[in-house]
ModelCIF file with pLDDT and N, C-alpha, C, O atoms, coordinates in Angstrom:
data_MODEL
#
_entry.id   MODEL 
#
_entity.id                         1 
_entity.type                       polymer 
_entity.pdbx_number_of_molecules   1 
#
_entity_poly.entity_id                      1 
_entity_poly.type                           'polypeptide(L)' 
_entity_poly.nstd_linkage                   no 
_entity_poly.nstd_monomer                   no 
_entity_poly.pdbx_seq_one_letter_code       
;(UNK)(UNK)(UNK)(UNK)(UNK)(UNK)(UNK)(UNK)(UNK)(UNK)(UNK)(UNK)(UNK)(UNK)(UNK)(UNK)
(UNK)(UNK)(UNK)(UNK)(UNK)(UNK)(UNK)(UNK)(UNK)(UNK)(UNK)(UNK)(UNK)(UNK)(UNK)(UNK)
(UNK)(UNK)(UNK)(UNK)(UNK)(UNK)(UNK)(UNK)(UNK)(UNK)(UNK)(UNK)(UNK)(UNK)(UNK)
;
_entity_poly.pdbx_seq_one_letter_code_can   XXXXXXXXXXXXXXXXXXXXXXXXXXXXXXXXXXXXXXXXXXXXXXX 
_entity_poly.pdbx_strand_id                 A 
#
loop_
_entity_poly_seq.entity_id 
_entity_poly_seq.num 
_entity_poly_seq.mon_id 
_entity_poly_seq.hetero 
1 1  UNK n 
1 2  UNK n 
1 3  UNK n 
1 4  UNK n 
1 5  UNK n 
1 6  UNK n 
1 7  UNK n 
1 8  UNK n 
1 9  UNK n 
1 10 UNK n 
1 11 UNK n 
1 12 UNK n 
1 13 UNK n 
1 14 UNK n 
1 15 UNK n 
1 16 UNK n 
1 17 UNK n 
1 18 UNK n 
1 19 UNK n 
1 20 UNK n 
1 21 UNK n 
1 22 UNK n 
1 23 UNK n 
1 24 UNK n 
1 25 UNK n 
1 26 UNK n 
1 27 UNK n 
1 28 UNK n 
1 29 UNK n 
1 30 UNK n 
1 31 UNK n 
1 32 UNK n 
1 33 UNK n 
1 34 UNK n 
1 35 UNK n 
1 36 UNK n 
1 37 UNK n 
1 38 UNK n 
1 39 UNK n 
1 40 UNK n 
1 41 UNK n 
1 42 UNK n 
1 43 UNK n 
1 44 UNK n 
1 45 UNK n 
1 46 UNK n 
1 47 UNK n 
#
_struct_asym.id          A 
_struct_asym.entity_id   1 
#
loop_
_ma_qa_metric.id 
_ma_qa_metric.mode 
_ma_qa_metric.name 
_ma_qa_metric.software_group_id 
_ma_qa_metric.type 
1 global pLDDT . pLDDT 
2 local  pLDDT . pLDDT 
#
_ma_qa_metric_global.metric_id      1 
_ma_qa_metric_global.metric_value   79.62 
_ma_qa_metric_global.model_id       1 
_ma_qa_metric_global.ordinal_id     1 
#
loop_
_ma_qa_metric_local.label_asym_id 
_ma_qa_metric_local.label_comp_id 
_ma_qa_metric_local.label_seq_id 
_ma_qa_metric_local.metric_id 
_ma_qa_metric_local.metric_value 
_ma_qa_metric_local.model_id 
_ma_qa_metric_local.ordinal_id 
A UNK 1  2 90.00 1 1  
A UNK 2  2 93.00 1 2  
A UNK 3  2 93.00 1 3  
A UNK 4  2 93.00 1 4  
A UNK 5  2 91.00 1 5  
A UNK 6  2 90.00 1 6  
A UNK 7  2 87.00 1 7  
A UNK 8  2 91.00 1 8  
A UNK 9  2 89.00 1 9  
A UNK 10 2 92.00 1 10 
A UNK 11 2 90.00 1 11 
A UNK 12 2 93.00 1 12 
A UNK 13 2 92.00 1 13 
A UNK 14 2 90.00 1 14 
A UNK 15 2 90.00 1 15 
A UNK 16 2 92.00 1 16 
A UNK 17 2 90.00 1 17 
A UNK 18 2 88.00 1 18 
A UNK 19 2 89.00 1 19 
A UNK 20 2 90.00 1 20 
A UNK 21 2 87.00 1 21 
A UNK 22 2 86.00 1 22 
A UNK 23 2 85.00 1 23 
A UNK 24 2 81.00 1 24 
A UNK 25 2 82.00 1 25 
A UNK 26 2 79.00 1 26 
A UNK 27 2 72.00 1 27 
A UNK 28 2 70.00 1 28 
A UNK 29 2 71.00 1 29 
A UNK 30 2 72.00 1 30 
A UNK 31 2 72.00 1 31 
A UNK 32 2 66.00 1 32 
A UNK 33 2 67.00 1 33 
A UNK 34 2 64.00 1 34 
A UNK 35 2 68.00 1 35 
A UNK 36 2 68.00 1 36 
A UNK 37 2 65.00 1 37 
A UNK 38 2 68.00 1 38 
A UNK 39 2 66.00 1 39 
A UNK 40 2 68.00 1 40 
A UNK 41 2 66.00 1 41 
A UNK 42 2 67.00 1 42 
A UNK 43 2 63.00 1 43 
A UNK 44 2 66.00 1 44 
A UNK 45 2 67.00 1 45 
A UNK 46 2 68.00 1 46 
A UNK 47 2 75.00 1 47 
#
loop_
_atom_site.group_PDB 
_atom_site.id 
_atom_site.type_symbol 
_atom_site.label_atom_id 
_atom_site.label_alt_id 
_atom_site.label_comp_id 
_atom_site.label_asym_id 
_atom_site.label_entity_id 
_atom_site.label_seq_id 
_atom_site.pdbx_PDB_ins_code 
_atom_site.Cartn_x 
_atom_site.Cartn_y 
_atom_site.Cartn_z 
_atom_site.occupancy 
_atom_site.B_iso_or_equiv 
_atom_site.pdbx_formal_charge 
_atom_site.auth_seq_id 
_atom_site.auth_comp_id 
_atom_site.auth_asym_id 
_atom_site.auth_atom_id 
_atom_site.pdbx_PDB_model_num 
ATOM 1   N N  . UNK A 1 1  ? -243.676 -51.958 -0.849 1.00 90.00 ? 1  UNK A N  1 
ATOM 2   C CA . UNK A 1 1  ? -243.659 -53.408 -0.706 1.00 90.00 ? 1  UNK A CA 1 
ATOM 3   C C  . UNK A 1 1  ? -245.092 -53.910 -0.642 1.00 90.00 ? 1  UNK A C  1 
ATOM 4   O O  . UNK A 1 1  ? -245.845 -53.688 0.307  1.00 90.00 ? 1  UNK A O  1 
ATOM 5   N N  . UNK A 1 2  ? -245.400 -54.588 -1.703 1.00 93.00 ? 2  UNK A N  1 
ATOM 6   C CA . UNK A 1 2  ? -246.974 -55.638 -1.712 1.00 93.00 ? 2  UNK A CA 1 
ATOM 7   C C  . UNK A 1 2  ? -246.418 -56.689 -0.720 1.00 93.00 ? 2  UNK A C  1 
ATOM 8   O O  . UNK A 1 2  ? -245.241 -57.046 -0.680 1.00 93.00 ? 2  UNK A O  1 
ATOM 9   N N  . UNK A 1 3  ? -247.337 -57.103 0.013  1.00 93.00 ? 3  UNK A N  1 
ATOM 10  C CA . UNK A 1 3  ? -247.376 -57.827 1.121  1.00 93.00 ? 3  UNK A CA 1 
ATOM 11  C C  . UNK A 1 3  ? -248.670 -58.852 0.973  1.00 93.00 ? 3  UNK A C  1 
ATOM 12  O O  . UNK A 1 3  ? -249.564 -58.415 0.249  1.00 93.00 ? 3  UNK A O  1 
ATOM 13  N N  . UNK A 1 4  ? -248.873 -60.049 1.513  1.00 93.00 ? 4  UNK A N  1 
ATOM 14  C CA . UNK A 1 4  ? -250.146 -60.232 1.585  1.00 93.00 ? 4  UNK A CA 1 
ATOM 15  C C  . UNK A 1 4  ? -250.750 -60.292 3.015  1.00 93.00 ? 4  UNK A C  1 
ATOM 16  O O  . UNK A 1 4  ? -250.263 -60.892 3.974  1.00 93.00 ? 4  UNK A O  1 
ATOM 17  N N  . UNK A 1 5  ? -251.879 -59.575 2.991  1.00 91.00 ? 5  UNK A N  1 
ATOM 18  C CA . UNK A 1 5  ? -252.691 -59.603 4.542  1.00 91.00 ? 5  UNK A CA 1 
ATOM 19  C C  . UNK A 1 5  ? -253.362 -60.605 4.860  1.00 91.00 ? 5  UNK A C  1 
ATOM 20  O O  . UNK A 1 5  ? -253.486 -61.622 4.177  1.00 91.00 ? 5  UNK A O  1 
ATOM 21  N N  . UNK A 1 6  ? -253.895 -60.371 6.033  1.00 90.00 ? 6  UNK A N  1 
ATOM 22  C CA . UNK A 1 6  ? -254.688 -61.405 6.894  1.00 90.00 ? 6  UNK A CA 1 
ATOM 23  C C  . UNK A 1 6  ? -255.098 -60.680 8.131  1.00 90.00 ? 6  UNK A C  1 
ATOM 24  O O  . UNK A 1 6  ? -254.394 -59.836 8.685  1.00 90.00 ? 6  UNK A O  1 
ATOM 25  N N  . UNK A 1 7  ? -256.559 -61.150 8.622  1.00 87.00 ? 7  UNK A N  1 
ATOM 26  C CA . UNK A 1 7  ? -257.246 -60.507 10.142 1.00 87.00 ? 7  UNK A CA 1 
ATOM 27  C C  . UNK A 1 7  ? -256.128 -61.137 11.363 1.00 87.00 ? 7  UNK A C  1 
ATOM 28  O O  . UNK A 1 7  ? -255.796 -60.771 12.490 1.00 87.00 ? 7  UNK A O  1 
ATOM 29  N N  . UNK A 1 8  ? -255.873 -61.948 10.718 1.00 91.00 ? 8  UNK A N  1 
ATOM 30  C CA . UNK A 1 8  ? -254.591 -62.927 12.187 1.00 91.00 ? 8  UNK A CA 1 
ATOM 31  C C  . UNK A 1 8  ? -253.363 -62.360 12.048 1.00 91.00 ? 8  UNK A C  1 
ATOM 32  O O  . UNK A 1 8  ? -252.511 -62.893 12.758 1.00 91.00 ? 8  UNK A O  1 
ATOM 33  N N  . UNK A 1 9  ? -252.914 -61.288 11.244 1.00 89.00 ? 9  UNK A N  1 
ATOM 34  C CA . UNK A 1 9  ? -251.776 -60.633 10.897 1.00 89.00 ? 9  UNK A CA 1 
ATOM 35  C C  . UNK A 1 9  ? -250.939 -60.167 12.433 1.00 89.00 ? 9  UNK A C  1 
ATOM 36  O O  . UNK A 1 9  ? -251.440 -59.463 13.309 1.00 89.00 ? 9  UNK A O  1 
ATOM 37  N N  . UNK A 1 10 ? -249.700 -60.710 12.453 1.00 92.00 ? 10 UNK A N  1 
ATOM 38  C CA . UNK A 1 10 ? -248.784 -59.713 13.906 1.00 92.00 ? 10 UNK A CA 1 
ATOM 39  C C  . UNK A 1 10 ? -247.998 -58.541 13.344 1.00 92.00 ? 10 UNK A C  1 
ATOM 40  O O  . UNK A 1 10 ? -247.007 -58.668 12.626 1.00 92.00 ? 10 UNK A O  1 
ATOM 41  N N  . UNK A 1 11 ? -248.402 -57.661 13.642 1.00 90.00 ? 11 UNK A N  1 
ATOM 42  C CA . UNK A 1 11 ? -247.294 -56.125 13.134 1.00 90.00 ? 11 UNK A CA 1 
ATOM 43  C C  . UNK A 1 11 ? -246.070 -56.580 13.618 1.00 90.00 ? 11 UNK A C  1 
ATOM 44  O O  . UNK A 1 11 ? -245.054 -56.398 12.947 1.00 90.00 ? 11 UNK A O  1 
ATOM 45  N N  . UNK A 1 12 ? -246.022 -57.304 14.987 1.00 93.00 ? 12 UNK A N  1 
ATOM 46  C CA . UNK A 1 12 ? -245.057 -56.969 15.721 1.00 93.00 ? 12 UNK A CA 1 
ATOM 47  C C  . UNK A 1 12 ? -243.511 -58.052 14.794 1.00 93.00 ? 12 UNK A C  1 
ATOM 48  O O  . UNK A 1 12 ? -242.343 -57.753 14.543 1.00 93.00 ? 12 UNK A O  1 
ATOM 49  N N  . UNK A 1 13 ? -244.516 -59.577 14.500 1.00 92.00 ? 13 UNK A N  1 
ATOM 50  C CA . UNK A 1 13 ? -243.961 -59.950 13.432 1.00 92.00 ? 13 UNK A CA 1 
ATOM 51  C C  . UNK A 1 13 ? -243.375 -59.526 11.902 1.00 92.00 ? 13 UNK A C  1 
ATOM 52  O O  . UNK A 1 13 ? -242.620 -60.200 11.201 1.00 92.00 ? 13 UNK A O  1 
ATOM 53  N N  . UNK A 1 14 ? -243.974 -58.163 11.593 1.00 90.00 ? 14 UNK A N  1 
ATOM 54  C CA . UNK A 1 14 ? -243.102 -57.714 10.535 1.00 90.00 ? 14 UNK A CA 1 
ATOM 55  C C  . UNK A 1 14 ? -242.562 -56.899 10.882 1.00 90.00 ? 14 UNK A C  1 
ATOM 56  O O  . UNK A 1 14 ? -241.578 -56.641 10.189 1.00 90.00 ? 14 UNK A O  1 
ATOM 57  N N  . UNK A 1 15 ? -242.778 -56.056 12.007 1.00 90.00 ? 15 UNK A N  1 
ATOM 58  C CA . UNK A 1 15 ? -241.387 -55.332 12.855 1.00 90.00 ? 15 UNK A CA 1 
ATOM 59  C C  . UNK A 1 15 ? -240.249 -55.869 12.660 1.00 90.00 ? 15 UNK A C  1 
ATOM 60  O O  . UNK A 1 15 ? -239.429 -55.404 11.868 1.00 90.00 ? 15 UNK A O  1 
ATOM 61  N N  . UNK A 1 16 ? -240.027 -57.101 13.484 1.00 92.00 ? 16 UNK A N  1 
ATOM 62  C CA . UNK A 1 16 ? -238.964 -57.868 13.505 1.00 92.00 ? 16 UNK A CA 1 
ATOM 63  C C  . UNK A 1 16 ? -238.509 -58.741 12.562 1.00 92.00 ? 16 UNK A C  1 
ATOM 64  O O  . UNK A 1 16 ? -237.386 -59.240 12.633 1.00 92.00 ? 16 UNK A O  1 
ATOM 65  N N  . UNK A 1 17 ? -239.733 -59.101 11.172 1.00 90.00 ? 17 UNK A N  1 
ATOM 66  C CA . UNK A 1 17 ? -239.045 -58.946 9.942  1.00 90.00 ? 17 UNK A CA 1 
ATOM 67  C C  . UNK A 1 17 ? -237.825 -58.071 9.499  1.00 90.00 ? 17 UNK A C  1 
ATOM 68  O O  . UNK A 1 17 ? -236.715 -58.423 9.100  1.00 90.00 ? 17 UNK A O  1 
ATOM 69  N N  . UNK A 1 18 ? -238.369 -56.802 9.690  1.00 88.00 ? 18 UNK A N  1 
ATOM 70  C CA . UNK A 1 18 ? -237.878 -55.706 8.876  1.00 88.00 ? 18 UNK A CA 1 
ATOM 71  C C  . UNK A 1 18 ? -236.637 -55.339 9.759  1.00 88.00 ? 18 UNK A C  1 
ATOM 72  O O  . UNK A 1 18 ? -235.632 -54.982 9.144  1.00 88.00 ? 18 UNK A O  1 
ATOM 73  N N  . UNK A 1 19 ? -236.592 -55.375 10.892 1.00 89.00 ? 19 UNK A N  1 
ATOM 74  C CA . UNK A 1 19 ? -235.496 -55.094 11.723 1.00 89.00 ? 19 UNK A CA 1 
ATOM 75  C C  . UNK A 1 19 ? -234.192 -56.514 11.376 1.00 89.00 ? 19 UNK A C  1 
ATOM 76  O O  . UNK A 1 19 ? -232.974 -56.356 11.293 1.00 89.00 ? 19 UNK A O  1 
ATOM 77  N N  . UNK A 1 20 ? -234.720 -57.406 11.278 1.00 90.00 ? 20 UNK A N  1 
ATOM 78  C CA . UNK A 1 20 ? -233.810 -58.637 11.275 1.00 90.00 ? 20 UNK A CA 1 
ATOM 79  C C  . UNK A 1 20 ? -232.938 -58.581 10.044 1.00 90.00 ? 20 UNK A C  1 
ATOM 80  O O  . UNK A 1 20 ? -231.770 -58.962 10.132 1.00 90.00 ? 20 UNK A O  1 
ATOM 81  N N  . UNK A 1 21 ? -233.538 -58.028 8.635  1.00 87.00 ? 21 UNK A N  1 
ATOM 82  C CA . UNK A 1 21 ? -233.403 -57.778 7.188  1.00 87.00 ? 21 UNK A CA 1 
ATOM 83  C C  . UNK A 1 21 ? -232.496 -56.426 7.607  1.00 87.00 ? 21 UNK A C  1 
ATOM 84  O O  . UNK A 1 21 ? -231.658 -56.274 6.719  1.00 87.00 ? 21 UNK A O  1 
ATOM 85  N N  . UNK A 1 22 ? -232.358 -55.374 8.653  1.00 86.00 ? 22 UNK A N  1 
ATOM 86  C CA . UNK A 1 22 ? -231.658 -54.428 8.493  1.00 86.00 ? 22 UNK A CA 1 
ATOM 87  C C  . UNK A 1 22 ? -230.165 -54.511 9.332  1.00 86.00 ? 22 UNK A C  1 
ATOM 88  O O  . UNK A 1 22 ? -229.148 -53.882 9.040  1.00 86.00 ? 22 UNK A O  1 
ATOM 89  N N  . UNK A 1 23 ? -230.290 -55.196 10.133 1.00 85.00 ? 23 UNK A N  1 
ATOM 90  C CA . UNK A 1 23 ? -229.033 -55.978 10.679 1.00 85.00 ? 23 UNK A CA 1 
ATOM 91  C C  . UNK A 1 23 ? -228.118 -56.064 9.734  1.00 85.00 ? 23 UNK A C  1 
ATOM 92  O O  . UNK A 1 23 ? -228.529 -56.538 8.675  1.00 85.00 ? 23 UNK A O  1 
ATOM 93  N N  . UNK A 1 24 ? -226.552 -55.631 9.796  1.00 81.00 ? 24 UNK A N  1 
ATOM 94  C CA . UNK A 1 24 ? -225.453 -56.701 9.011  1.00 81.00 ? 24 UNK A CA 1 
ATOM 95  C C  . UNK A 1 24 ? -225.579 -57.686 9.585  1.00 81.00 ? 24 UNK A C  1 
ATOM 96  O O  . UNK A 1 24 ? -225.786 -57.791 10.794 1.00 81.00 ? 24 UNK A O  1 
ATOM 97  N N  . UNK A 1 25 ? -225.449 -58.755 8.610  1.00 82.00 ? 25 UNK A N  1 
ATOM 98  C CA . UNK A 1 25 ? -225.185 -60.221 8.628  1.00 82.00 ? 25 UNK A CA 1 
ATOM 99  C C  . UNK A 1 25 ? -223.989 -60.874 9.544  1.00 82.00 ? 25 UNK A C  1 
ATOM 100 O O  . UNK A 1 25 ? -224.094 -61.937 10.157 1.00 82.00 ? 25 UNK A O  1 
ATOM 101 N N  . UNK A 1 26 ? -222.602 -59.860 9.510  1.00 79.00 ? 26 UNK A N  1 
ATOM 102 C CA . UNK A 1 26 ? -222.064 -60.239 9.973  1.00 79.00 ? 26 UNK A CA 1 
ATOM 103 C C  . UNK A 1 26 ? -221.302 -58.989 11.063 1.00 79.00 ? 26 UNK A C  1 
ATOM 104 O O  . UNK A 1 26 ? -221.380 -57.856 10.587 1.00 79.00 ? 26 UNK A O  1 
ATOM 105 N N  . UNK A 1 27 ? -220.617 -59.077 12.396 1.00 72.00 ? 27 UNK A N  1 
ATOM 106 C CA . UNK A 1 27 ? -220.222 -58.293 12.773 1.00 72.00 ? 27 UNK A CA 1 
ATOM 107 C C  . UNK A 1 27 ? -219.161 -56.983 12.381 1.00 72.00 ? 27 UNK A C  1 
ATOM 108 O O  . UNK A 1 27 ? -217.938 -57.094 12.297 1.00 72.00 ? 27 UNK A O  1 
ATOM 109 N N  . UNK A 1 28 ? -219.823 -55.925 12.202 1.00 70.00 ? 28 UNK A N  1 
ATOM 110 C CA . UNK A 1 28 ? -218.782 -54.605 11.880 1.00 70.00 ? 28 UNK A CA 1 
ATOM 111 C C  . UNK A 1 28 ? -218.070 -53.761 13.241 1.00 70.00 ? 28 UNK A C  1 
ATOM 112 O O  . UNK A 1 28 ? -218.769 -54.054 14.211 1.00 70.00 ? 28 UNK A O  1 
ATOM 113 N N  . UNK A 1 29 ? -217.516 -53.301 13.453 1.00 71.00 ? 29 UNK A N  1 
ATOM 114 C CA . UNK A 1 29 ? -216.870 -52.089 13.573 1.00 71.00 ? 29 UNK A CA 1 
ATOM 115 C C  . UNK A 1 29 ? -216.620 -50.862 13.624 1.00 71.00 ? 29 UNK A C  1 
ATOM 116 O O  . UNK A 1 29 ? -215.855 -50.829 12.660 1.00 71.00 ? 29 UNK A O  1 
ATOM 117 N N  . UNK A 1 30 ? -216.660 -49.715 14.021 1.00 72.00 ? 30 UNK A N  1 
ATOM 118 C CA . UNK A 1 30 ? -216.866 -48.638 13.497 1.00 72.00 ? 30 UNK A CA 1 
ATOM 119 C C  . UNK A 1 30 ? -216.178 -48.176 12.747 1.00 72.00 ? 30 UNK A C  1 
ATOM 120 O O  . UNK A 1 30 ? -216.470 -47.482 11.773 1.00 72.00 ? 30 UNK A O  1 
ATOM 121 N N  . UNK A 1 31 ? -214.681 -48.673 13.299 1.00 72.00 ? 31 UNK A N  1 
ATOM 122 C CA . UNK A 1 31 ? -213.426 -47.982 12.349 1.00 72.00 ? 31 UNK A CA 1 
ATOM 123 C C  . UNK A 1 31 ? -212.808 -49.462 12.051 1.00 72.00 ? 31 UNK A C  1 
ATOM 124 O O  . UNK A 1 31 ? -213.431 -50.508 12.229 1.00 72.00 ? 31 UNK A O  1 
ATOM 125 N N  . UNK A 1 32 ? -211.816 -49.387 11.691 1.00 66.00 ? 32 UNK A N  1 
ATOM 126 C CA . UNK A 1 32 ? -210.463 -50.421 10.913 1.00 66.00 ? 32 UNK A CA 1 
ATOM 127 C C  . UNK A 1 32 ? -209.589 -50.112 12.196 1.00 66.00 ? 32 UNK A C  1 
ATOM 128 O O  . UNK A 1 32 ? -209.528 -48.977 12.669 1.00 66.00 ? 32 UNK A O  1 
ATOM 129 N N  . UNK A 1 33 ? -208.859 -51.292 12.773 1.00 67.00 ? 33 UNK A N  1 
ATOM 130 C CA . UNK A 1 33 ? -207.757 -50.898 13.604 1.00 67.00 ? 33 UNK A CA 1 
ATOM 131 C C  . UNK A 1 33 ? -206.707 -50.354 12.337 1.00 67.00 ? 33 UNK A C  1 
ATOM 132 O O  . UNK A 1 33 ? -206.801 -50.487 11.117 1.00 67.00 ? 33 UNK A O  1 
ATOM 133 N N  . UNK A 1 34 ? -205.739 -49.728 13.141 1.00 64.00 ? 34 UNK A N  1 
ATOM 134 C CA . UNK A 1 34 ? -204.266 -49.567 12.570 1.00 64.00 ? 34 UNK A CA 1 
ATOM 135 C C  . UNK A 1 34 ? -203.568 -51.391 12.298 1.00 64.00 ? 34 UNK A C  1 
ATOM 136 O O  . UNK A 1 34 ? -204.007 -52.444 12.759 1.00 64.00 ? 34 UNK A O  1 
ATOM 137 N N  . UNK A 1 35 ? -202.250 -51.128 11.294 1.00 68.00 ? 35 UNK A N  1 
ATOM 138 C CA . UNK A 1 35 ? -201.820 -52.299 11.748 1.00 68.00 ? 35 UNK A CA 1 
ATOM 139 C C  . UNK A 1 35 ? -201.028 -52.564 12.781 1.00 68.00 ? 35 UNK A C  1 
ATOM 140 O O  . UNK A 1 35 ? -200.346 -51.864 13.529 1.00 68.00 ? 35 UNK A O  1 
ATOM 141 N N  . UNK A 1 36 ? -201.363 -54.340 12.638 1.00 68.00 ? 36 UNK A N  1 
ATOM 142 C CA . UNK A 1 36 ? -201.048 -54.654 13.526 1.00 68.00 ? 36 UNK A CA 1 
ATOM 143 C C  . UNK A 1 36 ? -199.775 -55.600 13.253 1.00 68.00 ? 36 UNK A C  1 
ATOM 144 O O  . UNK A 1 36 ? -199.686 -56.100 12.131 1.00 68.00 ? 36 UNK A O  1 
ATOM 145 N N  . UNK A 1 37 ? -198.735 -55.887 14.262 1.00 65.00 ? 37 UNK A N  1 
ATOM 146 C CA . UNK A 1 37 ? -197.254 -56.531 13.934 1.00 65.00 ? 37 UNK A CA 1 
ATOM 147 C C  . UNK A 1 37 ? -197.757 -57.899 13.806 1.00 65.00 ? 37 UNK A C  1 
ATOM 148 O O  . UNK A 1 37 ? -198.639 -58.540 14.378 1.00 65.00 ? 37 UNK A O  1 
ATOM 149 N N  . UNK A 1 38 ? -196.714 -58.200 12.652 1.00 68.00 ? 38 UNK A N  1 
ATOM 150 C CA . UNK A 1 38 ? -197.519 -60.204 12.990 1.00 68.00 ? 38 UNK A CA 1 
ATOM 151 C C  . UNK A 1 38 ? -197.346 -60.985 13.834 1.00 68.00 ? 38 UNK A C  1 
ATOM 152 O O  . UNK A 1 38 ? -196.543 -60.723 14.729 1.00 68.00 ? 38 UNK A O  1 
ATOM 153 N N  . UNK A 1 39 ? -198.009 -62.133 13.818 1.00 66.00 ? 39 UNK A N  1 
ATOM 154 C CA . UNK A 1 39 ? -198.076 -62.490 14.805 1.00 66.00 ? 39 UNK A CA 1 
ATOM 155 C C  . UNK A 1 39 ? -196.764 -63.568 14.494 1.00 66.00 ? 39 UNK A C  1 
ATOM 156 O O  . UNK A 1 39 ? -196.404 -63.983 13.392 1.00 66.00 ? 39 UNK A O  1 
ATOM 157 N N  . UNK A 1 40 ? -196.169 -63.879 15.858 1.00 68.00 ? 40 UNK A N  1 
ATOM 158 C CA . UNK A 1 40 ? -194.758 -64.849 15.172 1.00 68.00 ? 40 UNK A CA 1 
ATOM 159 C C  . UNK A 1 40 ? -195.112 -66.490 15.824 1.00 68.00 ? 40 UNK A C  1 
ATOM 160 O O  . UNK A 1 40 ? -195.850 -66.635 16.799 1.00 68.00 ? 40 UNK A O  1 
ATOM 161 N N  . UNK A 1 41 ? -194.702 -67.211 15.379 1.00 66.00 ? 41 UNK A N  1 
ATOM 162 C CA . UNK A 1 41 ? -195.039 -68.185 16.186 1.00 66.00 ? 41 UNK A CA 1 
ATOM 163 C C  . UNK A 1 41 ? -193.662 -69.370 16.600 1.00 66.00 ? 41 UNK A C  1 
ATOM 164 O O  . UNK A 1 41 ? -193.291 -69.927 15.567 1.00 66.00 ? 41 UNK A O  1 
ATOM 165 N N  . UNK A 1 42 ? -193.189 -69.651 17.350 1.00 67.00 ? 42 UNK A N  1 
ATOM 166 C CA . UNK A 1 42 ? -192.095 -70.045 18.116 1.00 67.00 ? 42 UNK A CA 1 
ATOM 167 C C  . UNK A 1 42 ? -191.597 -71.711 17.671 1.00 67.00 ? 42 UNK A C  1 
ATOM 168 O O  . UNK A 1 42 ? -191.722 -72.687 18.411 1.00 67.00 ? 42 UNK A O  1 
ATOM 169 N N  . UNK A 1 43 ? -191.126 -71.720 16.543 1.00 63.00 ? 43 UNK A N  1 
ATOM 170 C CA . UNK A 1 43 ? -190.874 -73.191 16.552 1.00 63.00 ? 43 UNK A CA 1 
ATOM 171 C C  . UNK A 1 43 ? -190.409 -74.192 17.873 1.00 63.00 ? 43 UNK A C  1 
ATOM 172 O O  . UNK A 1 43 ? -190.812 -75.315 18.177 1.00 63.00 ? 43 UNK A O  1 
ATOM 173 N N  . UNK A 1 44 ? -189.502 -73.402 18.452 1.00 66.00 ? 44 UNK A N  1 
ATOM 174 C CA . UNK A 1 44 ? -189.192 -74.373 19.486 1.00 66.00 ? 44 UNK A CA 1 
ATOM 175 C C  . UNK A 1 44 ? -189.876 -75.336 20.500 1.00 66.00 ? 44 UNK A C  1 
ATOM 176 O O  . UNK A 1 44 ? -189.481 -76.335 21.101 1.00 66.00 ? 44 UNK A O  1 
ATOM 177 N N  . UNK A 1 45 ? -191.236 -74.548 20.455 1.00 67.00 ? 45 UNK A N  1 
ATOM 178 C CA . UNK A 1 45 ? -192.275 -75.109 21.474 1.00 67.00 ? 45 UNK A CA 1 
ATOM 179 C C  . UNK A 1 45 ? -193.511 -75.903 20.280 1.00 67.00 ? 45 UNK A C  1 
ATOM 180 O O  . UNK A 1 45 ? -194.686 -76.208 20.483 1.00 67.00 ? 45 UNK A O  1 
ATOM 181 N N  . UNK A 1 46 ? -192.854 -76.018 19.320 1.00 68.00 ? 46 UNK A N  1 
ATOM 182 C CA . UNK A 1 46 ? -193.744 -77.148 18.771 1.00 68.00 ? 46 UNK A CA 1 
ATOM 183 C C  . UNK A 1 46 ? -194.169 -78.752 19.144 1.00 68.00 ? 46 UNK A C  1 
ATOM 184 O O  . UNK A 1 46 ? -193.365 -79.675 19.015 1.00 68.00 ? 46 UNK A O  1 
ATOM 185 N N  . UNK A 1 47 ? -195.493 -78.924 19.603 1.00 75.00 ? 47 UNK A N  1 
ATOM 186 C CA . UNK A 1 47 ? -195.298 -80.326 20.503 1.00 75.00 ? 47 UNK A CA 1 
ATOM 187 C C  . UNK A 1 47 ? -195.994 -81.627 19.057 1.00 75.00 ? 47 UNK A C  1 
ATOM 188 O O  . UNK A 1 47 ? -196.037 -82.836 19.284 1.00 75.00 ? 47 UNK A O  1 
#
């Protein structure tokens, strides 16, 4: 990776570049649950 430098440069700032870029975006899981029964929903108590 070409980068451009500077004497005012923070490592610690492209640390946490590079850490932020290695994150999933969104939350995972380790595994998949099993399934699951659906969910039912009760007409009677419709308000």
């Amino acid at each position: 990776d070409v980068i451009v430098g500077s004497a005012t440069m923070e490592l610690v700032d492209l640390i946490e570049d590079e850490a932020l870029l290695a994150i999933p975006q969104a939350p995972k899981h380790a595994s998949c649950p099993g399934p699951q029964a659906p969910v039912r929903i009760d007409d009677s108590e419709v308000k």
